[in-house]
N, C-alpha and C. Protein backbone atom coordinates (compact mmCIF):
# COMPACT_ATOMS: atom_id res chain seq x y z
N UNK A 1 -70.41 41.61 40.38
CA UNK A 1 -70.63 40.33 41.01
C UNK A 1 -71.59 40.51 42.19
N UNK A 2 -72.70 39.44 42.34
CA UNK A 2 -73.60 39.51 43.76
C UNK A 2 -73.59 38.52 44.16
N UNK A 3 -73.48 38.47 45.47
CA UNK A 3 -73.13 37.25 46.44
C UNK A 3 -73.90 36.97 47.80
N UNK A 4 -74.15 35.75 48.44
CA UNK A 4 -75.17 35.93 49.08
C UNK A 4 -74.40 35.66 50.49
N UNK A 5 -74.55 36.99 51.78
CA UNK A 5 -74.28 37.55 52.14
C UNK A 5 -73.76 36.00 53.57
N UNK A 6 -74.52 35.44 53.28
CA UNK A 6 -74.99 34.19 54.50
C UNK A 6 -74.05 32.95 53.54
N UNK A 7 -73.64 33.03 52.51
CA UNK A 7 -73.26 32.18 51.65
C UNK A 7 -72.01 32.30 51.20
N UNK A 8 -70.82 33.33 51.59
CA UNK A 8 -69.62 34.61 51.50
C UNK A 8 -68.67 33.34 50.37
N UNK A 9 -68.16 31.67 51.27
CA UNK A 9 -67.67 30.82 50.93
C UNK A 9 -67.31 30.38 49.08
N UNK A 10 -69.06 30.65 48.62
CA UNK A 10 -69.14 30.81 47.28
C UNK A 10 -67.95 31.64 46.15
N UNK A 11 -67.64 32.68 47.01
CA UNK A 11 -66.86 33.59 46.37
C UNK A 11 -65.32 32.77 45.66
N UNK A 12 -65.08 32.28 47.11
CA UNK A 12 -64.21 31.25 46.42
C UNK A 12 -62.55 32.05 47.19
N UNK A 13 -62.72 33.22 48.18
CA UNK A 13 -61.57 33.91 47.65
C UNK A 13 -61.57 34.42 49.67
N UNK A 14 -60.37 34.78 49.60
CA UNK A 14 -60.19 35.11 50.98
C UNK A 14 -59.59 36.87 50.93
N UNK A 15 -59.74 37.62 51.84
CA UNK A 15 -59.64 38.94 52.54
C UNK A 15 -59.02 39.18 53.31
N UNK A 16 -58.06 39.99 53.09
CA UNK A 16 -56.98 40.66 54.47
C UNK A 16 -58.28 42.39 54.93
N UNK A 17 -59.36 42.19 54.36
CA UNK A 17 -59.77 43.21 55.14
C UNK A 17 -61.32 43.61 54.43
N UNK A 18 -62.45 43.27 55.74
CA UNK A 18 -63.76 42.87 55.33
C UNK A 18 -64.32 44.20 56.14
N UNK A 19 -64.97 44.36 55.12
CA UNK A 19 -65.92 45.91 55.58
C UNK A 19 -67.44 45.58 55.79
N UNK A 20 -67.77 45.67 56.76
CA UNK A 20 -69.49 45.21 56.84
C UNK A 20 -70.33 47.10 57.19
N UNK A 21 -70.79 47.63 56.59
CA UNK A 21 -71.34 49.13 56.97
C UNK A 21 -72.70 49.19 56.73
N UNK A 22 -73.36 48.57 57.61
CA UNK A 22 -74.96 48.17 57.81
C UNK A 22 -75.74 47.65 57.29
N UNK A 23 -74.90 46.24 57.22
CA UNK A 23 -75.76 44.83 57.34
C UNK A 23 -75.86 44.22 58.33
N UNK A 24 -74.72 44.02 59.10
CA UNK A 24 -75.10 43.29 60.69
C UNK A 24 -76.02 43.30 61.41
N UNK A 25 -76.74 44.78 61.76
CA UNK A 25 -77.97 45.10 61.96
C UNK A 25 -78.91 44.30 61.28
N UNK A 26 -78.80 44.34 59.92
CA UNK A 26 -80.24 43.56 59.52
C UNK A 26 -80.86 42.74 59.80
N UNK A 27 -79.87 41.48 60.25
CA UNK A 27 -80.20 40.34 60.57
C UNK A 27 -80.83 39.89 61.92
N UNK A 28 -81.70 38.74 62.02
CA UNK A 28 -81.86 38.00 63.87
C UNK A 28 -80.78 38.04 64.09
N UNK A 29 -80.89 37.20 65.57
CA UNK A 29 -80.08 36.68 66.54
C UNK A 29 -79.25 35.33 65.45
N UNK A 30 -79.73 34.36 65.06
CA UNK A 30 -79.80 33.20 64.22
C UNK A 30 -78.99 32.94 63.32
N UNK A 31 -79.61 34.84 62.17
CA UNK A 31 -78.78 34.91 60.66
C UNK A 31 -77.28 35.18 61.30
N UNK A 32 -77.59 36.07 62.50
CA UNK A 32 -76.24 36.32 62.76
C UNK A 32 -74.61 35.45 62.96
N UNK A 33 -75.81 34.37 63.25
CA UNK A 33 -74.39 33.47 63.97
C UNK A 33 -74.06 33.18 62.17
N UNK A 34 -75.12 32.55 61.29
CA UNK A 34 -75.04 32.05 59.79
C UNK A 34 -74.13 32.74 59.52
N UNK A 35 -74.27 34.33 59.76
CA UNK A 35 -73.58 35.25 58.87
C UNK A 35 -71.64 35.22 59.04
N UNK A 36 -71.43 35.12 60.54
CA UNK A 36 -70.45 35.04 61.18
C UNK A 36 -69.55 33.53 60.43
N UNK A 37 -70.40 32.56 60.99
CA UNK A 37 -69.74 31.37 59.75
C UNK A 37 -69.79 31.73 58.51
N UNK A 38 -70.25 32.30 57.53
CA UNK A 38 -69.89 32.73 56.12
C UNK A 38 -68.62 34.11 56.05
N UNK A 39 -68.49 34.73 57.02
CA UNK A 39 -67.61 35.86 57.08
C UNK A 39 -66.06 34.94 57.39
N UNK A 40 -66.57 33.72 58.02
CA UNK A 40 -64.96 32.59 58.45
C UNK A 40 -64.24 32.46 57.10
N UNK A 41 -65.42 31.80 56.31
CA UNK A 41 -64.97 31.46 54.59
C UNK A 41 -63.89 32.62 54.08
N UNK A 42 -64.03 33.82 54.51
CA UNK A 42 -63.96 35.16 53.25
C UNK A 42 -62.65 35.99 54.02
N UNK A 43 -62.89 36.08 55.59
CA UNK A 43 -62.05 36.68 56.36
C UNK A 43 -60.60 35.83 56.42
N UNK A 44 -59.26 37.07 56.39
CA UNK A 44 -58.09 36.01 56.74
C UNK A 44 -57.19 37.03 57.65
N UNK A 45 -57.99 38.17 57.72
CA UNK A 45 -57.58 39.59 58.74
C UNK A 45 -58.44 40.04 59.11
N UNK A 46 -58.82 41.58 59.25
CA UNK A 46 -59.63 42.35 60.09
C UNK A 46 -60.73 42.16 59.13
N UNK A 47 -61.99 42.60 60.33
CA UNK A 47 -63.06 42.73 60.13
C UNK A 47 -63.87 43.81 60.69
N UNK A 48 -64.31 45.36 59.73
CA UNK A 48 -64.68 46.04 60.30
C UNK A 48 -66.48 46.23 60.41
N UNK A 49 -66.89 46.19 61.33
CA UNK A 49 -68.46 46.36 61.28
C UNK A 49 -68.98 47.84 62.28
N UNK A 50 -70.06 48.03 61.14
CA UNK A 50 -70.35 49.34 61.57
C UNK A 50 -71.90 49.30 61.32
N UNK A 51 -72.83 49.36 62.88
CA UNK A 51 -74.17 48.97 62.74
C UNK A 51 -75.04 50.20 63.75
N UNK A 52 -76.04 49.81 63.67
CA UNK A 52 -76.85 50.77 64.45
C UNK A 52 -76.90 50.30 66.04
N UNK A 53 -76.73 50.76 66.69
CA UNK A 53 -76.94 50.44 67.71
C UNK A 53 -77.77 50.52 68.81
N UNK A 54 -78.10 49.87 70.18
CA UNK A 54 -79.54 50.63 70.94
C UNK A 54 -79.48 51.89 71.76
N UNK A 55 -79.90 52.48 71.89
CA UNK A 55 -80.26 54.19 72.28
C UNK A 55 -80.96 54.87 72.08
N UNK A 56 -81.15 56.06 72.38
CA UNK A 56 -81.70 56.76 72.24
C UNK A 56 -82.11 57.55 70.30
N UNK A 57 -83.07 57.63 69.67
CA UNK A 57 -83.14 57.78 68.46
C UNK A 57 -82.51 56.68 67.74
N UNK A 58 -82.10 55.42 68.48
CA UNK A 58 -81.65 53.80 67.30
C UNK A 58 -82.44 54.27 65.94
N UNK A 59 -81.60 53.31 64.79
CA UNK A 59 -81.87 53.44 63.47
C UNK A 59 -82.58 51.90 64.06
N UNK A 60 -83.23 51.31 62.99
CA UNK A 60 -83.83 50.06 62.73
C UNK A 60 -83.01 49.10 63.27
N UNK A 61 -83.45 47.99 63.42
CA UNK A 61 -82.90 46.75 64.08
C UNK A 61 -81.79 47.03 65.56
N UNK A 62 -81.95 48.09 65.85
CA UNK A 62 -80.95 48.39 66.66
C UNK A 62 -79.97 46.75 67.43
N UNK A 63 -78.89 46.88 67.79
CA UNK A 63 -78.05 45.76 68.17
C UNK A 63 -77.27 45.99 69.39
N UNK A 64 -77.71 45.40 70.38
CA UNK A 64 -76.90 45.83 71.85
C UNK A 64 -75.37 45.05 71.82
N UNK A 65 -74.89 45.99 72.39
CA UNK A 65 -72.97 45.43 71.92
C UNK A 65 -72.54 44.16 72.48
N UNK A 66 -73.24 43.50 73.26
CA UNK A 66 -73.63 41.88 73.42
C UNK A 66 -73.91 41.25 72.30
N UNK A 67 -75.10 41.33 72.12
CA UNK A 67 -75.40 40.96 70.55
C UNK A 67 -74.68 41.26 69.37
N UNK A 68 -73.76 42.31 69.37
CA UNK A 68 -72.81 42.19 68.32
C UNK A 68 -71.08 41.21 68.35
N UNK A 69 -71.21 41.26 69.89
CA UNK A 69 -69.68 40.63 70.27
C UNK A 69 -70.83 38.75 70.55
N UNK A 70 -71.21 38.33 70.99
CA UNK A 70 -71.76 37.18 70.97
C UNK A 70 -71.84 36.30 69.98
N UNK A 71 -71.65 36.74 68.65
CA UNK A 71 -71.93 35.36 67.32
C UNK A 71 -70.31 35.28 67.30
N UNK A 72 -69.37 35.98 67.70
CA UNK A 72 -67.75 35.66 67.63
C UNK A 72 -67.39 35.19 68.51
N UNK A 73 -66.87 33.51 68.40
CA UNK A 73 -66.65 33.25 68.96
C UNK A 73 -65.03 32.23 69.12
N UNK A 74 -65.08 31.12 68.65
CA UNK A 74 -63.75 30.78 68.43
C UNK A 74 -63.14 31.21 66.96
N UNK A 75 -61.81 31.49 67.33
CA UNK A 75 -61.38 31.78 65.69
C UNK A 75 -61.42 32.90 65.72
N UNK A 76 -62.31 34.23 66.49
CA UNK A 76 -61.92 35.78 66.69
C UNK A 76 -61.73 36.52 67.63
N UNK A 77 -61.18 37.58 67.02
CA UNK A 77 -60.73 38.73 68.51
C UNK A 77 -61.43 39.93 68.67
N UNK A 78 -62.37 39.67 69.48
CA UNK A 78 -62.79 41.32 69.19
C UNK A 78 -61.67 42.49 69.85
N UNK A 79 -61.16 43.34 68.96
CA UNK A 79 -60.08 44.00 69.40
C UNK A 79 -60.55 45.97 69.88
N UNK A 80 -61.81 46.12 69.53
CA UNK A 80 -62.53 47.35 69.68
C UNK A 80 -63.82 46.92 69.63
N UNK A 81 -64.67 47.99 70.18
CA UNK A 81 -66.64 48.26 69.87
C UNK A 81 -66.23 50.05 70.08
N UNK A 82 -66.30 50.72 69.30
CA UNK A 82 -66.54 52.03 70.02
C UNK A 82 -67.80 52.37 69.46
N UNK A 83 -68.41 53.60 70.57
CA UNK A 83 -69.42 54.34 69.90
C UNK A 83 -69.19 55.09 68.82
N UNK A 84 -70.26 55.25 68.08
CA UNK A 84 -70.18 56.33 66.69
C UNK A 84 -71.73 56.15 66.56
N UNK A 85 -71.82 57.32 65.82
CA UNK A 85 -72.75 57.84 65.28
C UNK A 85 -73.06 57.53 63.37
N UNK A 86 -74.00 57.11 63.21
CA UNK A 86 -74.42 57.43 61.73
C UNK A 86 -75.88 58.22 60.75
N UNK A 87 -74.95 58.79 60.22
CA UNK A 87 -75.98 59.56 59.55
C UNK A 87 -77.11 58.83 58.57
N UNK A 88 -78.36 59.17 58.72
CA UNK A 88 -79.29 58.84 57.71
C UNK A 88 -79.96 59.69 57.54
N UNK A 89 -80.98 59.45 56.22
CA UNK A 89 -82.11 60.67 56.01
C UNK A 89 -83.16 60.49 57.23
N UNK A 90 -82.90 59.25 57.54
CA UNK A 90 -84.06 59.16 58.88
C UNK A 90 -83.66 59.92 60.33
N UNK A 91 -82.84 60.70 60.50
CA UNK A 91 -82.31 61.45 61.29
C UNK A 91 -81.90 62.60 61.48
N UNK A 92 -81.70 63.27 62.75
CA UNK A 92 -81.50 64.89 62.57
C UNK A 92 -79.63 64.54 61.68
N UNK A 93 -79.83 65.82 61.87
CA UNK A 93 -77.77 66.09 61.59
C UNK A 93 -76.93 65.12 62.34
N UNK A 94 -77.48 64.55 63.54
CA UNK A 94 -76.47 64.15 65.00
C UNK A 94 -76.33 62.68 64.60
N UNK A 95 -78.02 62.12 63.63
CA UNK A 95 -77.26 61.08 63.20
C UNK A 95 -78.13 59.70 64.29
N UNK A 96 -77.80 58.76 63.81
CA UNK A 96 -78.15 57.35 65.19
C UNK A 96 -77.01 56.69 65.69
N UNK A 97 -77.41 56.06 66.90
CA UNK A 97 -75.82 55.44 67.55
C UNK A 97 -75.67 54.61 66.84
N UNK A 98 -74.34 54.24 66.86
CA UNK A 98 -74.05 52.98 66.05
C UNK A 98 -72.47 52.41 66.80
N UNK A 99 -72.39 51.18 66.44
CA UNK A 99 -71.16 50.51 67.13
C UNK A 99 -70.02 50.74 65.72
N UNK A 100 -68.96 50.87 65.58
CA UNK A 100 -68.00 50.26 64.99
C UNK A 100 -66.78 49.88 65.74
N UNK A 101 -67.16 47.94 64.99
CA UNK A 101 -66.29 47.33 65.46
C UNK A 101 -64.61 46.91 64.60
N UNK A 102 -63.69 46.54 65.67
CA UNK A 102 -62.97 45.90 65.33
C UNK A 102 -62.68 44.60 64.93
N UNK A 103 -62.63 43.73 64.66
CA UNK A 103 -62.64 42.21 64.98
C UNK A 103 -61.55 41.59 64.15
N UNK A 104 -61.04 40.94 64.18
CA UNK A 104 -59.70 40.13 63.54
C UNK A 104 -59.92 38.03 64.02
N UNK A 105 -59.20 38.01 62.40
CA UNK A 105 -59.08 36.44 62.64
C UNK A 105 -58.18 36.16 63.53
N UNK A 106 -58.40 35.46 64.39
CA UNK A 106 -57.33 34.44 64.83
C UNK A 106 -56.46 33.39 64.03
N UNK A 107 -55.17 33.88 64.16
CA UNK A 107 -54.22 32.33 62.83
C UNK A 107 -54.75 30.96 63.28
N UNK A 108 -54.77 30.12 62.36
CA UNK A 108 -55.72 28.80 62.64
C UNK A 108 -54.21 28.14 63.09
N UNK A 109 -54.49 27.04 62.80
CA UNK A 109 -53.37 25.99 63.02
C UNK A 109 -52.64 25.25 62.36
N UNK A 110 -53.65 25.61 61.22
CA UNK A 110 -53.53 25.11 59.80
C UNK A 110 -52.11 25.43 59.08
């Protein structure tokens, strides 16, 4: 199945546990918030994201941990950001910074 990433709702189906491992990065400022409302549709628990972050040797799009905690806003918790590292071929052994986050739904009211 392929699904469009900004569009999650389509799926039709909800998640006790959403793995994002470097797409968040990809996006603007903009897609991001899009993306965040399509992750509402799909999410009904945690949400883990794991992106590149800004520093020293950043992978592409790098994302300052503002910019990753900023498109969440009502409806989530950010419950962690830690640093980590990820490996690519575009890098020594040590890898580029990267954030992985925590984030969780908030129960609606519903």
């Amino acid at each position: 199945m392929t699904a469009d990433a900004l569009h999650l709702e389509r799926l039709g189906r909800r998640f006790d546990t959403v793995l994002d491992c470097g797409l968040f990065h990809a996006f603007d400022a903009d897609e991001r918030v899009a993306y965040v409302k399509s992750l509402e549709a799909v999410t009904k628990g945690t949400l883990y994201i794991l992106c590149f972050s800004d520093g020293e040797n950043a992978g592409p799009h790098p994302v300052k941990r503002e910019a990753l905690t900023k498109p969440f806003g009502a409806g989530w918790r950010v419950k962690a950001i830690v640093k980590e590292r990820v490996r690519t071929r575009f890098h020594d052994e040590e890898g580029a910074p990267a954030w992985f986050a925590t984030i969780e739904r908030e129960p609606s009211d519903e």
